[in-house]
N, C-alpha and C. Protein backbone atom coordinates (compact mmCIF):
# COMPACT_ATOMS: atom_id res chain seq x y z
N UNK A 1 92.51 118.03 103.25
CA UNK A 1 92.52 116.81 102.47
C UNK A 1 92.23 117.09 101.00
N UNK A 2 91.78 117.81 100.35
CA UNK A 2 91.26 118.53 99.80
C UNK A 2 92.45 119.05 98.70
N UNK A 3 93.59 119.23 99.45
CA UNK A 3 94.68 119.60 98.34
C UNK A 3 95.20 118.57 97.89
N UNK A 4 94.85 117.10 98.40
CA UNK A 4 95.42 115.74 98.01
C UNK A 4 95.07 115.75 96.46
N UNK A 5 93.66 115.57 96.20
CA UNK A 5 92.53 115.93 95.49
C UNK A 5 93.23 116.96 94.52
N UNK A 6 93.43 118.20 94.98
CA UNK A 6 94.04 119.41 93.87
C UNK A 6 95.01 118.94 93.08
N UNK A 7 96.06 118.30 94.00
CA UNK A 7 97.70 117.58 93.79
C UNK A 7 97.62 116.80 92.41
N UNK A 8 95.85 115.87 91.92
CA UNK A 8 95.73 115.33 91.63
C UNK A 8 96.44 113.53 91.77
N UNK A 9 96.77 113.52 92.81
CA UNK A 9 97.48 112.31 93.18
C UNK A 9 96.30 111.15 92.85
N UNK A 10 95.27 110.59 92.86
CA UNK A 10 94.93 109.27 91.96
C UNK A 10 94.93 109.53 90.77
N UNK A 11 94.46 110.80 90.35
CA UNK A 11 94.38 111.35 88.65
C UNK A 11 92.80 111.35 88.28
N UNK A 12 92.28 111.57 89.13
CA UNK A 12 90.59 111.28 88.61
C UNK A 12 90.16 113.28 89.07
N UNK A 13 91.23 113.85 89.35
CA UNK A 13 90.72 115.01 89.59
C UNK A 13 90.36 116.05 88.36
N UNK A 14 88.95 116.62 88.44
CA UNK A 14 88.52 117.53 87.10
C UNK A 14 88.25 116.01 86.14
N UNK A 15 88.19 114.66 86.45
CA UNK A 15 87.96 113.77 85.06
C UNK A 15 86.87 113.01 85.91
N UNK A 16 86.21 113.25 86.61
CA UNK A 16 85.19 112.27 87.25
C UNK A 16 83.95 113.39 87.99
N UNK A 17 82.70 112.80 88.02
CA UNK A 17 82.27 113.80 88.14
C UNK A 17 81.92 113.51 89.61
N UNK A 18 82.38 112.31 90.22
CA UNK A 18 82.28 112.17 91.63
C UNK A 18 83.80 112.69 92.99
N UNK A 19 84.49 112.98 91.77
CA UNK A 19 85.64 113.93 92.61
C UNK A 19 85.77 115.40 92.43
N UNK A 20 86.51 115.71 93.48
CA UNK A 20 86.67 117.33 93.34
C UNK A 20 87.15 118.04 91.40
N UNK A 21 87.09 119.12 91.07
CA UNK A 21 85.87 119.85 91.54
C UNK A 21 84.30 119.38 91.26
N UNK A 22 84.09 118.74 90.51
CA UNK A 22 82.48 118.75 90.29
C UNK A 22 81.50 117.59 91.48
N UNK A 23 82.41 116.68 92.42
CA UNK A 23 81.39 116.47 93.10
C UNK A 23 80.57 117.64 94.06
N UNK A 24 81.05 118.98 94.42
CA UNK A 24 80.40 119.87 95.06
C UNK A 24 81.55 120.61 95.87
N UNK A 25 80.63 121.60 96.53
CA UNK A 25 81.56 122.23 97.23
C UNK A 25 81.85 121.44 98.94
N UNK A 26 83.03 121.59 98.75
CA UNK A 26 83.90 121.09 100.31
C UNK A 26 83.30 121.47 101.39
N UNK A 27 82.91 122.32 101.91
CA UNK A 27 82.09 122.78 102.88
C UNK A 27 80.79 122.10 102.65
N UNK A 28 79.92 121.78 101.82
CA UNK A 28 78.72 121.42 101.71
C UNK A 28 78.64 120.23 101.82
N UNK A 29 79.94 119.55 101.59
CA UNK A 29 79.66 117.84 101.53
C UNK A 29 80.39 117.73 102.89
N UNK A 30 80.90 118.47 103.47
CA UNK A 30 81.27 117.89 104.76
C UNK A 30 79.92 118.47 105.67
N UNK A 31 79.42 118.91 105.54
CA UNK A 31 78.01 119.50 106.59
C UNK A 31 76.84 118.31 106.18
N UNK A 32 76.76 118.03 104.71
CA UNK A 32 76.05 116.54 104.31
C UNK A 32 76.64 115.44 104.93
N UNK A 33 77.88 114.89 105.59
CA UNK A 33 78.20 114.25 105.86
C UNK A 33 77.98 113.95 107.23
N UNK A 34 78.46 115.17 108.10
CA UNK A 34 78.41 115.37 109.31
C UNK A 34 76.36 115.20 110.15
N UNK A 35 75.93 115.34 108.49
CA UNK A 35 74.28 115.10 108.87
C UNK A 35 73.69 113.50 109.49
N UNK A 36 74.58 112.80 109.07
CA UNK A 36 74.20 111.66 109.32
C UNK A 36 74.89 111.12 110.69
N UNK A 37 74.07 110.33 111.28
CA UNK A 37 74.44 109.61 113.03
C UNK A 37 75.35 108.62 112.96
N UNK A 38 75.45 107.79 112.02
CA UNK A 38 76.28 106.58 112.47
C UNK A 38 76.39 106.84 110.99
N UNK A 39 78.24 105.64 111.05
CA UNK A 39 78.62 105.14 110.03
C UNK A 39 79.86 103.91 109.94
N UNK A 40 79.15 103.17 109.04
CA UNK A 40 79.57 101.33 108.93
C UNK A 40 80.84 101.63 108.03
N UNK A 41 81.85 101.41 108.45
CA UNK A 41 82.95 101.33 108.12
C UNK A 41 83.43 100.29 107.45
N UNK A 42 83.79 99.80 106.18
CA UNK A 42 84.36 98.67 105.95
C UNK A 42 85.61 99.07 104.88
N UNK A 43 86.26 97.44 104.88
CA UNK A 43 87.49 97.53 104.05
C UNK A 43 88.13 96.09 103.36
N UNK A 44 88.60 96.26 102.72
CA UNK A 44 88.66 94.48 101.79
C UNK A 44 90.07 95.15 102.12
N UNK A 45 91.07 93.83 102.15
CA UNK A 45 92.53 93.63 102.11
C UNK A 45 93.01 92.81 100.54
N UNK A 46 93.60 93.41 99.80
CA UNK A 46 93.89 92.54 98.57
C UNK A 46 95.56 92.17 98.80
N UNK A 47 95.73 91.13 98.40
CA UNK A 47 97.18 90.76 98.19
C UNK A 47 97.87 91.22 96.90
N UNK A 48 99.01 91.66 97.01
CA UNK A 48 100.17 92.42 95.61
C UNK A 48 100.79 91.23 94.93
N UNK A 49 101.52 91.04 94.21
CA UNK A 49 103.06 90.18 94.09
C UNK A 49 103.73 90.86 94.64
N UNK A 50 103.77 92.44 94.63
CA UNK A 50 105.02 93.44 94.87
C UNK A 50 104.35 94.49 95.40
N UNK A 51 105.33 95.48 95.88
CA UNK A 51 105.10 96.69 96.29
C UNK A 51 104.93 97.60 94.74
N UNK A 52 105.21 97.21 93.68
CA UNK A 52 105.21 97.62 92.75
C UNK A 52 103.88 97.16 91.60
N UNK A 53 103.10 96.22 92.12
CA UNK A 53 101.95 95.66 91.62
C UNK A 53 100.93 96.62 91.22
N UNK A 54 101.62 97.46 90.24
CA UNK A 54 100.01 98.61 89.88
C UNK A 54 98.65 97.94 88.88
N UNK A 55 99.16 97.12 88.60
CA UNK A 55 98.13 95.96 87.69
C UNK A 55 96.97 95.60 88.94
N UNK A 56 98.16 95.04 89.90
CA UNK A 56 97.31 94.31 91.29
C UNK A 56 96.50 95.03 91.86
N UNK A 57 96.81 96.10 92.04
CA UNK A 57 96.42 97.28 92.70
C UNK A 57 94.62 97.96 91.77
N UNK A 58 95.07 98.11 90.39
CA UNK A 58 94.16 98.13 89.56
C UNK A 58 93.24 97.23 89.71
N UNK A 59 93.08 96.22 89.62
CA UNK A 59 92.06 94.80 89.60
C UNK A 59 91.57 94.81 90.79
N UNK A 60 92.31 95.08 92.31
CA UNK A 60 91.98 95.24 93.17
C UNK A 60 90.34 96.83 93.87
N UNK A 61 91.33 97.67 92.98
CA UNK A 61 90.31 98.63 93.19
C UNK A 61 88.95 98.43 92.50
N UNK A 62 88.84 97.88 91.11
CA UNK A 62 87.87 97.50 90.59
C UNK A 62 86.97 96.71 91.31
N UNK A 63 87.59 95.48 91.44
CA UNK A 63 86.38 94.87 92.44
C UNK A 63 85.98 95.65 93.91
N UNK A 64 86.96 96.44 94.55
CA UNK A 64 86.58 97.41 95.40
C UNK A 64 85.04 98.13 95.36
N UNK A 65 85.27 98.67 93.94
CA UNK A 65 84.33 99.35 93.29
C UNK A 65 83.47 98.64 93.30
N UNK A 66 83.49 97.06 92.61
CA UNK A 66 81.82 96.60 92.19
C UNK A 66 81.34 96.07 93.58
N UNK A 67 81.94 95.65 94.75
CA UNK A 67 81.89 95.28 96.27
C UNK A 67 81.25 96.77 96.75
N UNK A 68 81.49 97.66 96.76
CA UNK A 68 80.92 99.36 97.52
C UNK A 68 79.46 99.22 96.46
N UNK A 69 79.82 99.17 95.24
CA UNK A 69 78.43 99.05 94.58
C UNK A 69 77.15 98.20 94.82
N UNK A 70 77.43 97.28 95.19
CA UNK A 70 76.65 96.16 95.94
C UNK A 70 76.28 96.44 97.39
N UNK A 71 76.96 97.07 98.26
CA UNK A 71 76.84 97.71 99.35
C UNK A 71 75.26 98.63 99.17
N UNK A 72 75.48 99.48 97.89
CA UNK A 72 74.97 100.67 97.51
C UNK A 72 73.58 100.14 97.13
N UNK A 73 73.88 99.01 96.23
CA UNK A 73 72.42 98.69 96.34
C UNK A 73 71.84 97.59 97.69
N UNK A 74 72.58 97.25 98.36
CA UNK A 74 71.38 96.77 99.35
C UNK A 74 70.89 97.86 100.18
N UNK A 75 72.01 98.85 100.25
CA UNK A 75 71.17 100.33 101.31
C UNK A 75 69.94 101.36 100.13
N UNK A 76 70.07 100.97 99.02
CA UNK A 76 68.92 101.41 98.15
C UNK A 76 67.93 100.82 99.11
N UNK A 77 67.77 99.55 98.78
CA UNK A 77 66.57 98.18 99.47
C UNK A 77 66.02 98.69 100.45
N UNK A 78 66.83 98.52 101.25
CA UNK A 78 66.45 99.10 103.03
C UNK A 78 65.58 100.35 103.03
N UNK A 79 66.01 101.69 102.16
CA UNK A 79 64.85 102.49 101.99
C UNK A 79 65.12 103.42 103.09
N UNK A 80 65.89 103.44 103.93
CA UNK A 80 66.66 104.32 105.08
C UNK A 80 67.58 105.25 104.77
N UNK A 81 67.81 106.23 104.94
CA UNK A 81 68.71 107.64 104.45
C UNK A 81 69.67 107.02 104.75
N UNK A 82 70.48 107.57 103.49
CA UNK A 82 71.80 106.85 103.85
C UNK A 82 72.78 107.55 102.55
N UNK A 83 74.20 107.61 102.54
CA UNK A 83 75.40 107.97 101.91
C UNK A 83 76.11 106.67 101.50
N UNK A 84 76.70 106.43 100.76
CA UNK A 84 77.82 104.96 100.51
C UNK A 84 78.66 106.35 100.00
N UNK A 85 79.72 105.73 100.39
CA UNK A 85 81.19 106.27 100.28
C UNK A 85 82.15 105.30 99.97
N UNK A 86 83.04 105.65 98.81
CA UNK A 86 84.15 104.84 98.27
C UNK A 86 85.43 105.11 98.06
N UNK A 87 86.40 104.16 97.58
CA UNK A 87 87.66 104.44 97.61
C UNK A 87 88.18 105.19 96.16
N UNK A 88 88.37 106.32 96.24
CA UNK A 88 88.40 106.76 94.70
C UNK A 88 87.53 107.16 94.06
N UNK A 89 87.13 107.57 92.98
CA UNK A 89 86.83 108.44 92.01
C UNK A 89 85.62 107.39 91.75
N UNK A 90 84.03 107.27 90.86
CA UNK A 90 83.22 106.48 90.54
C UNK A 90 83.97 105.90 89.36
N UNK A 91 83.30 103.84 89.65
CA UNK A 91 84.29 103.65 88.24
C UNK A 91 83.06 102.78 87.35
N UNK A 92 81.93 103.20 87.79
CA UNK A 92 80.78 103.04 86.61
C UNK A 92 81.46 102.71 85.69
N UNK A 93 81.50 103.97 84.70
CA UNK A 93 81.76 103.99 83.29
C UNK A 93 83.00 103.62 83.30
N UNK A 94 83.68 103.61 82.02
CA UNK A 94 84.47 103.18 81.80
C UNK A 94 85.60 104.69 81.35
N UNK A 95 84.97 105.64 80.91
CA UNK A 95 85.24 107.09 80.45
C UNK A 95 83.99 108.16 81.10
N UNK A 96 83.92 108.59 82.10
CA UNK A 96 83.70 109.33 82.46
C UNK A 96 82.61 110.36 81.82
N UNK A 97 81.56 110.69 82.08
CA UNK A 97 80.87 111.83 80.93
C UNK A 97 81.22 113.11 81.38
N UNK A 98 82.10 113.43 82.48
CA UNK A 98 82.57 114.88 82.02
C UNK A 98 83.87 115.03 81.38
N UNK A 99 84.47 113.63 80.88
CA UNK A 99 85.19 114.15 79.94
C UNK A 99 85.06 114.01 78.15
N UNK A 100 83.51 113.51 78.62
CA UNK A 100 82.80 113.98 76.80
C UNK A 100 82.11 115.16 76.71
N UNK A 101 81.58 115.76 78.15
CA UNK A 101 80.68 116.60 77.98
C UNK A 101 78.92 116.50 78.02
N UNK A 102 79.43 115.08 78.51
CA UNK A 102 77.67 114.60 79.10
C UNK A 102 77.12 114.47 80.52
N UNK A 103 76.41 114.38 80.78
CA UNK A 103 76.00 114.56 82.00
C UNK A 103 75.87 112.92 82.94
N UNK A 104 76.79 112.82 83.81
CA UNK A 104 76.13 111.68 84.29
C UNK A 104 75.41 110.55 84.09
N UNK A 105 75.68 109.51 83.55
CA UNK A 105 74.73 108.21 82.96
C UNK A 105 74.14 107.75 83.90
N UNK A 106 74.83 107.39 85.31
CA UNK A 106 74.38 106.73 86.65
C UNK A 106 74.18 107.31 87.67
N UNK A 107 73.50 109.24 88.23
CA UNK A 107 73.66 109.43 89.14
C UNK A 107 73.45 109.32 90.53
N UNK A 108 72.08 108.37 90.10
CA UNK A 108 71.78 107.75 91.08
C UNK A 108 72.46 106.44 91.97
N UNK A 109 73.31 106.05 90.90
CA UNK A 109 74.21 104.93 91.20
C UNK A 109 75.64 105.38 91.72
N UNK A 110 76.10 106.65 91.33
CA UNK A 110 77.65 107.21 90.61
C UNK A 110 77.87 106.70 92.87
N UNK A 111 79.19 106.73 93.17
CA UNK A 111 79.46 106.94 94.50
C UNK A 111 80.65 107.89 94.61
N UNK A 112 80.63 108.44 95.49
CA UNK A 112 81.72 109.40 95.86
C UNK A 112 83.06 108.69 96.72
N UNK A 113 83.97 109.60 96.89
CA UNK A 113 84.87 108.62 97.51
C UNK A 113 84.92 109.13 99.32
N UNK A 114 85.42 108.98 99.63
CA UNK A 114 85.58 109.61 101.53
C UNK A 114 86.04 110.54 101.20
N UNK A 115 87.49 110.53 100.70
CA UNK A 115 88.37 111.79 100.33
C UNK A 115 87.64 112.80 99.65
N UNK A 116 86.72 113.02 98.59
CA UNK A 116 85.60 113.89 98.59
C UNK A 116 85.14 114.68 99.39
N UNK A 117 84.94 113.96 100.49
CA UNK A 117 83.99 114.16 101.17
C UNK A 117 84.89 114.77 102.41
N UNK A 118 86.15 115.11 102.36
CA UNK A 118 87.40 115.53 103.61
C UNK A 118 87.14 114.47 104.56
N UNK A 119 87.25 113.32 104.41
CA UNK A 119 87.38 112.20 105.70
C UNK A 119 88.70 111.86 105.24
N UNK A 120 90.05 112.05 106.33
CA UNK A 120 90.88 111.04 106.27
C UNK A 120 90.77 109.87 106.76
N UNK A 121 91.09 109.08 105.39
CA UNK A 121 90.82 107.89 105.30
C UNK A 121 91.71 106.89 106.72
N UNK A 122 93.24 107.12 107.14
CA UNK A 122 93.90 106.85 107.65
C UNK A 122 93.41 107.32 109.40
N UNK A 123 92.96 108.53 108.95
CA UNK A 123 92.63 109.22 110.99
C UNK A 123 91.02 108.04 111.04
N UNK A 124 90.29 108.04 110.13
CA UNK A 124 88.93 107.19 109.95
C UNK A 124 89.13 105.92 110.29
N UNK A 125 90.13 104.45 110.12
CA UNK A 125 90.64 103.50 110.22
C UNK A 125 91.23 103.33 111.42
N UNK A 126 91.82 104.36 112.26
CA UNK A 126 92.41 103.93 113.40
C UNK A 126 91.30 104.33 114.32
N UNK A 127 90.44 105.47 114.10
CA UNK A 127 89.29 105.31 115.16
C UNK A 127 88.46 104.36 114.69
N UNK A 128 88.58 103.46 114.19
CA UNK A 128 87.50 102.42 114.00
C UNK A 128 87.85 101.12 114.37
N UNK A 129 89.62 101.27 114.59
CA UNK A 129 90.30 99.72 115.24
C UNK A 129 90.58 99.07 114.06
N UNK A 130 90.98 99.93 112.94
CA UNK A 130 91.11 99.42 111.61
C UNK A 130 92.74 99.53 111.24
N UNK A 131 93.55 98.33 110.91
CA UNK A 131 94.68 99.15 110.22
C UNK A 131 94.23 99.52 108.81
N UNK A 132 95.51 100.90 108.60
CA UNK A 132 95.28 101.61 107.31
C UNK A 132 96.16 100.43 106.31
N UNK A 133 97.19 100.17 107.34
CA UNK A 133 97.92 99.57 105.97
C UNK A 133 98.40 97.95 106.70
N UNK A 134 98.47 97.07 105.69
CA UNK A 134 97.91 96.07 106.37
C UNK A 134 98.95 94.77 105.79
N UNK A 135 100.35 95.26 105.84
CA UNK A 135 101.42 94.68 105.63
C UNK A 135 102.07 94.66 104.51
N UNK A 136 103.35 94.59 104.26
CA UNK A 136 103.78 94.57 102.64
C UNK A 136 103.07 93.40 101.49
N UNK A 137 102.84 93.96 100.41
CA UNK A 137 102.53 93.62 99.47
C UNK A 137 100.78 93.29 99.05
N UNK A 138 100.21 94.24 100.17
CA UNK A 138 98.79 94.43 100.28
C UNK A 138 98.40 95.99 99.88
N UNK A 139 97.18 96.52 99.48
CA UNK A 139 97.06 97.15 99.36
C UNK A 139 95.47 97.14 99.92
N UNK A 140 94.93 98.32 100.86
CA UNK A 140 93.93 97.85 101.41
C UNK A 140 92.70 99.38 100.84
N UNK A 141 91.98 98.86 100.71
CA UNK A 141 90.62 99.89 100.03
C UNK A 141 89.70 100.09 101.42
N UNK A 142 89.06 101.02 101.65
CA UNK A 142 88.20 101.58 102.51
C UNK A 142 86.34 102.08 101.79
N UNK A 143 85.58 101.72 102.86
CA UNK A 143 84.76 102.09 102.07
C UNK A 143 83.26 102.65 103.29
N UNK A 144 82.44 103.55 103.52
CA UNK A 144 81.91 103.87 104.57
C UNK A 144 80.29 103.67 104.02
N UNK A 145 79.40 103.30 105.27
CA UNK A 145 78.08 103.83 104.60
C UNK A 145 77.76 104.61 106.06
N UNK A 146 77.26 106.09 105.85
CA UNK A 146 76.85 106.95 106.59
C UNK A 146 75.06 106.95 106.49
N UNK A 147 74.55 106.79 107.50
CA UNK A 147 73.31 106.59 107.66
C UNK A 147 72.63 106.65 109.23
N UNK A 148 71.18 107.31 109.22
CA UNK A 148 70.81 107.97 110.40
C UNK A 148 70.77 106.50 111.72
């Protein structure tokens, strides 16, 4: 999964510091992953105009983002070990600090995505009774919290 990531196919690869390479090494985040017992699977369905709706698609992932973020902080609350996992690259900032050369503003906040983390997202969704794709002119976001 991992060469998806290389391919750079969303484009957040080497520009985010929650995707490959700088979220960590592949082997290490899948053995961090595999550490935890259970994990809550969720997913929002957004509607397109088109199959061509990259605007839609955009606005969609955003609130994706601030929805997993909210996730993130009620499993702060709880105070229970736990991972949040997201769709894509962290979209905190707005520009990224490894592509100024700063370190992280939010790392306590930043989230990683699944794909990071080698979970296919698609093999993840059908063992969960989830469709991946969820009819034309939708585009559907995934999002996990791994916790003991």
């Amino acid at each position: 999964l991992i060469q998806l990531c290389e391919q750079n196919t969303c484009g957040n690869y080497g520009r985010n510091y929650m995707c490959p390479p700088y979220v960590g090494n592949t082997e290490e985040l899948i053995e961090k992953a595999k550490g935890y017992k259970r994990a809550i699977v969720f997913q929002k369905i957004y509607p397109l105009e088109d199959s061509f709706d990259i605007e839609g698609m955009q606005t969609a992932k955003e609130d994706f983002g601030k929805r997993t973020q909210q996730v993130k902080t009620l499993c702060k609350e709880s105070r229970e070990k736990h991972l949040v996992l997201g769709a894509g690259g962290c979209t905190l900032c707005k520009k990224c600090g490894v592509m100024t050369n700063e370190p992280c503003r939010f790392p306590d906040d930043a989230i990683a995505s699944l794909e990071s983390y080698s979970i296919f997202v698609s093999k993840l969704a059908s063992a969960c009774g989830m469709n991946y794709i969820n009819g034309v002119n939708t585009v559907t976001y995934f999002g996990a919290v791994l916790c003991d």
